[in-house]
Protein backbone atom coordinates (compact mmCIF):
# COMPACT_ATOMS: atom_id res chain seq x y z
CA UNK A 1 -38.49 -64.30 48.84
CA UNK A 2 -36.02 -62.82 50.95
CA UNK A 3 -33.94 -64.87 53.32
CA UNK A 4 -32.63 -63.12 57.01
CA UNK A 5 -29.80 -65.22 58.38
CA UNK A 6 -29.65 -64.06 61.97
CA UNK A 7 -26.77 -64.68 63.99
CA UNK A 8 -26.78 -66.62 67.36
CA UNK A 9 -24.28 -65.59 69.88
CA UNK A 10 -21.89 -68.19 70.89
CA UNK A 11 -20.62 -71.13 68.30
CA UNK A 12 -22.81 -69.89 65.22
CA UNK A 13 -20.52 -65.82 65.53
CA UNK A 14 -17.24 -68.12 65.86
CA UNK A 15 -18.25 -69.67 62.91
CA UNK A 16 -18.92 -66.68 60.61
CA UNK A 17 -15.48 -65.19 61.56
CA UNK A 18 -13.76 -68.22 61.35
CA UNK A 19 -15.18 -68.65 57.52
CA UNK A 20 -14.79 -65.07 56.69
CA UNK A 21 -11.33 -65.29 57.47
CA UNK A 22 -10.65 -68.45 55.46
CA UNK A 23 -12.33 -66.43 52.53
CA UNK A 24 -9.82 -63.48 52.77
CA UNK A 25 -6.86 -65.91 53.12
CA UNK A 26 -8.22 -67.94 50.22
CA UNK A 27 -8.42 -64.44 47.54
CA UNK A 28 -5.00 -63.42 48.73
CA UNK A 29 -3.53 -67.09 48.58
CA UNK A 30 -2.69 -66.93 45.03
CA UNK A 31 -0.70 -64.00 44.81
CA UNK A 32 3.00 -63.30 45.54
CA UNK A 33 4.59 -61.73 48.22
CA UNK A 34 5.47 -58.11 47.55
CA UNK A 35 9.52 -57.44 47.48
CA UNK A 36 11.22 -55.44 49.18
CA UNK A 37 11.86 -51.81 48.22
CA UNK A 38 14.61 -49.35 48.47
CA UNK A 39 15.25 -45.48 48.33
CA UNK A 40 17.96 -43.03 48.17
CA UNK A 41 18.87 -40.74 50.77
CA UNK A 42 20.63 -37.55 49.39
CA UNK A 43 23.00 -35.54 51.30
CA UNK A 44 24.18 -31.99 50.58
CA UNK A 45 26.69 -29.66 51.96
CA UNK A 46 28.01 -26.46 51.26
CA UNK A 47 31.28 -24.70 52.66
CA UNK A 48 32.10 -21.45 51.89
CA UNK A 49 35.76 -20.17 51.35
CA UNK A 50 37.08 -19.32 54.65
CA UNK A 51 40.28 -19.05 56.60
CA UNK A 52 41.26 -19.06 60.43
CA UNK A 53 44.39 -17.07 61.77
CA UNK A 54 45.75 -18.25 64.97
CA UNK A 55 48.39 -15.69 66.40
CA UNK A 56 51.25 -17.87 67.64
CA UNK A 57 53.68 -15.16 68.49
CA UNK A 58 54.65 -11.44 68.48
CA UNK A 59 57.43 -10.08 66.33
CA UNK A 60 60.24 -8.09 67.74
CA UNK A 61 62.00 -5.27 66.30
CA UNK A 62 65.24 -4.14 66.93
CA UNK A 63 67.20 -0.80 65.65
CA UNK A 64 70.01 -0.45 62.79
CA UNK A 65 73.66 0.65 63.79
CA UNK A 66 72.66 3.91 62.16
CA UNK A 67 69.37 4.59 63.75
CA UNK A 68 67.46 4.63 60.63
CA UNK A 69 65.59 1.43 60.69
CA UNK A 70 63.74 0.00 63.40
CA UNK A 71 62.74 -3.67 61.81
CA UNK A 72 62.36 -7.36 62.92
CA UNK A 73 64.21 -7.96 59.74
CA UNK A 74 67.76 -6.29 61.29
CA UNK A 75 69.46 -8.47 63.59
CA UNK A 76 68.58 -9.71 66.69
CA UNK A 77 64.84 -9.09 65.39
CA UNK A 78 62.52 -11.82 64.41
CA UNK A 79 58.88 -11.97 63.07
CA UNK A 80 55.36 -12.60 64.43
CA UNK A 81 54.19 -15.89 63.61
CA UNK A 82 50.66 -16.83 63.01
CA UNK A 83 48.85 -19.97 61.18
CA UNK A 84 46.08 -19.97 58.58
CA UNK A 85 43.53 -22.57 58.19
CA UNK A 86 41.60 -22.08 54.87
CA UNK A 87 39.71 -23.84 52.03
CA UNK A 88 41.39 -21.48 49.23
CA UNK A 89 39.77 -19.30 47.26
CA UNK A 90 40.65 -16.36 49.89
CA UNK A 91 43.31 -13.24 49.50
CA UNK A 92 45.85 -12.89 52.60
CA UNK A 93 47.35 -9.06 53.69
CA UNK A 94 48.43 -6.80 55.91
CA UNK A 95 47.04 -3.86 57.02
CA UNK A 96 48.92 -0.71 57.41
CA UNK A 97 49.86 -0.12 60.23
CA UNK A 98 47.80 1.85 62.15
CA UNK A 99 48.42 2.01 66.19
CA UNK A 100 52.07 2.98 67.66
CA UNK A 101 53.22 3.65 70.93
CA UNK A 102 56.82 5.85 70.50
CA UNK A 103 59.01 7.60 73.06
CA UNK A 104 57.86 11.09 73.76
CA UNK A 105 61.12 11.91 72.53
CA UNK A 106 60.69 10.72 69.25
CA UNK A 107 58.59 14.05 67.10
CA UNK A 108 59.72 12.76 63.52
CA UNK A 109 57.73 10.99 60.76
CA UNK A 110 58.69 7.03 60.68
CA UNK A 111 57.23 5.26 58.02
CA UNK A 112 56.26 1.56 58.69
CA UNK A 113 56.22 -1.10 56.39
CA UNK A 114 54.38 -4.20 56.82
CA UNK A 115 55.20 -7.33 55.50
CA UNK A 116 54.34 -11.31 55.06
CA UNK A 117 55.38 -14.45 53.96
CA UNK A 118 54.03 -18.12 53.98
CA UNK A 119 54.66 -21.45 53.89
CA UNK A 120 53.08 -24.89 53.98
CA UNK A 121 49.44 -25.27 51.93
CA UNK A 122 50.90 -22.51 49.96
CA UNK A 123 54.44 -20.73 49.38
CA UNK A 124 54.40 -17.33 49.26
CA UNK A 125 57.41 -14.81 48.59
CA UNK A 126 57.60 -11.90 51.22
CA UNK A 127 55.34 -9.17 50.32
CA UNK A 128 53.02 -6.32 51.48
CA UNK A 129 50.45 -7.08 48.74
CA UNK A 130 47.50 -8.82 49.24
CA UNK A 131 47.86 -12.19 47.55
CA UNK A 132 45.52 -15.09 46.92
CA UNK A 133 45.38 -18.27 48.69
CA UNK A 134 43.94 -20.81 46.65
CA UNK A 135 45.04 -24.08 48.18
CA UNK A 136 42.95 -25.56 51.10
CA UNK A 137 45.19 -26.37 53.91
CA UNK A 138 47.26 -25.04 56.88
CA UNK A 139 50.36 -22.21 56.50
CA UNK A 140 52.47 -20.60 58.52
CA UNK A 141 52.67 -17.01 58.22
CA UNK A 142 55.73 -14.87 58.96
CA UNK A 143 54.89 -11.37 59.54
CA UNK A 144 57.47 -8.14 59.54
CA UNK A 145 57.34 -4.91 59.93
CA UNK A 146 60.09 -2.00 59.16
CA UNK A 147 59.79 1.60 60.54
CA UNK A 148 62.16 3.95 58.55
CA UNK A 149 63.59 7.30 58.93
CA UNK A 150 64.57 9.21 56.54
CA UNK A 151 67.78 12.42 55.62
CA UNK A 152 68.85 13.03 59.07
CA UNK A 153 66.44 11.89 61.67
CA UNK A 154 67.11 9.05 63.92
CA UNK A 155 64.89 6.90 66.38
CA UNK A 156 64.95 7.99 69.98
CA UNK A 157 65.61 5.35 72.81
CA UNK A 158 62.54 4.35 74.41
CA UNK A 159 59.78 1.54 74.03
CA UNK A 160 58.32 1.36 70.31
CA UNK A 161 54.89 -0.79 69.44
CA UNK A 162 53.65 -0.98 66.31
CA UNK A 163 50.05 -3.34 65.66
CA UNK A 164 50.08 -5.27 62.02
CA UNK A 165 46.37 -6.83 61.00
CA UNK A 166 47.39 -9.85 59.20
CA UNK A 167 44.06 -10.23 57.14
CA UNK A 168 42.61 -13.36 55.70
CA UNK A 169 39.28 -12.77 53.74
C-alpha cells in the first residue's frame, strides 16, 4: 500500500518548511563550529646590480707653466664631479677619451689621460682602471683628465674640450 501525502497550499506548505528546517538544524546541532583558518602570503623580489650616475659638474683644465700639460689636476684646474647610486656588484671606468675640440693652431699629437676617484659607499684611490664597486650605496666621483705633450711641442692658445664617459656597468 502506497501512501501520497499531497500538499495543500497555505498553512499545510508552511508547515513542511517549517519542519524541514527544524530537521536540518537538528543534524547539524551537535557538531562544532568550524575555526578559523589562516594562509601565507609569499612575496618575492629581485634587483639586479645596477648603478645611476648623475653628472653634477664639468671639470676644468688649465695649462702648465711649460706648456706641456693641459690637466684639471695643475692649478687653478679642478675635476668633474658626478654621483653613483648602486647596489654593488658593478665595475666603475673611464672611457678614453674620444671627442676634442682644439685650436686650429694646435697640429701635434696630445695624449689624454683620463682619470677617477671616489668616495662615500666606497673609497677608491685615483685611477684609470676599471675597478669594482661592491658596496651598495651613494659615492661621489671625481673625474680628471690630463692632455700631454711630449719632446718639444707645446699647446697652442685657444679653446680645448675634451669628453670623459665615466662608466658604471
Amino acid at each position: 500500500m502506497s501512501r501520497i501525502i499531497r500538499l495543500e497550499s497555505g498553512v499545510s506548505m508552511k508547515f513542511f518548511r517549517a519542519v524541514m528546517a527544524a530537521s536540518v538544524l537538528a543534524a547539524c546541532g551537535g557538531q562544532a563550529a568550524s575555526a578559523a583558518t589562516t594562509g601565507n602570503v609569499l612575496f618575492n623580489g629581485t634587483i639586479t646590480a645596477t648603478c645611476t650616475v648623475t653628472i653634477n659638474s664639468n671639470g676644468t683644465m688649465t695649462v702648465s707653466s711649460n706648456l706641456q700639460s693641459l690637466s684639471s689636476h695643475n692649478a687653478g684646474g679642478s675635476a668633474g664631479i658626478a654621483q653613483v647610486d648602486t647596489t654593488g656588484g658593478v665595475s666603475l671606468s673611464v672611457d678614453p677619451v674620444a671627442t676634442t675640440t682644439v685650436p686650429a693652431s694646435d697640429v701635434t699629437a696630445t695624449t689624454w689621460t683620463p682619470t677617477f676617484a671616489t668616495s662615500g659607499a666606497q673609497t677608491i684611490a685615483e685611477t684609470g682602471t676599471a675597478t669594482a664597486l661592491t658596496v651598495p650605496g651613494t659615492s661621489t666621483v671625481a673625474v680628471n683628465l690630463a692632455g700631454t705633450k711630449s719632446g718639444t711641442n707645446r699647446f697652442s692658445a685657444g679653446n680645448y674640450q675634451a669628453t670623459v664617459t665615466l662608466r658604471c656597468e
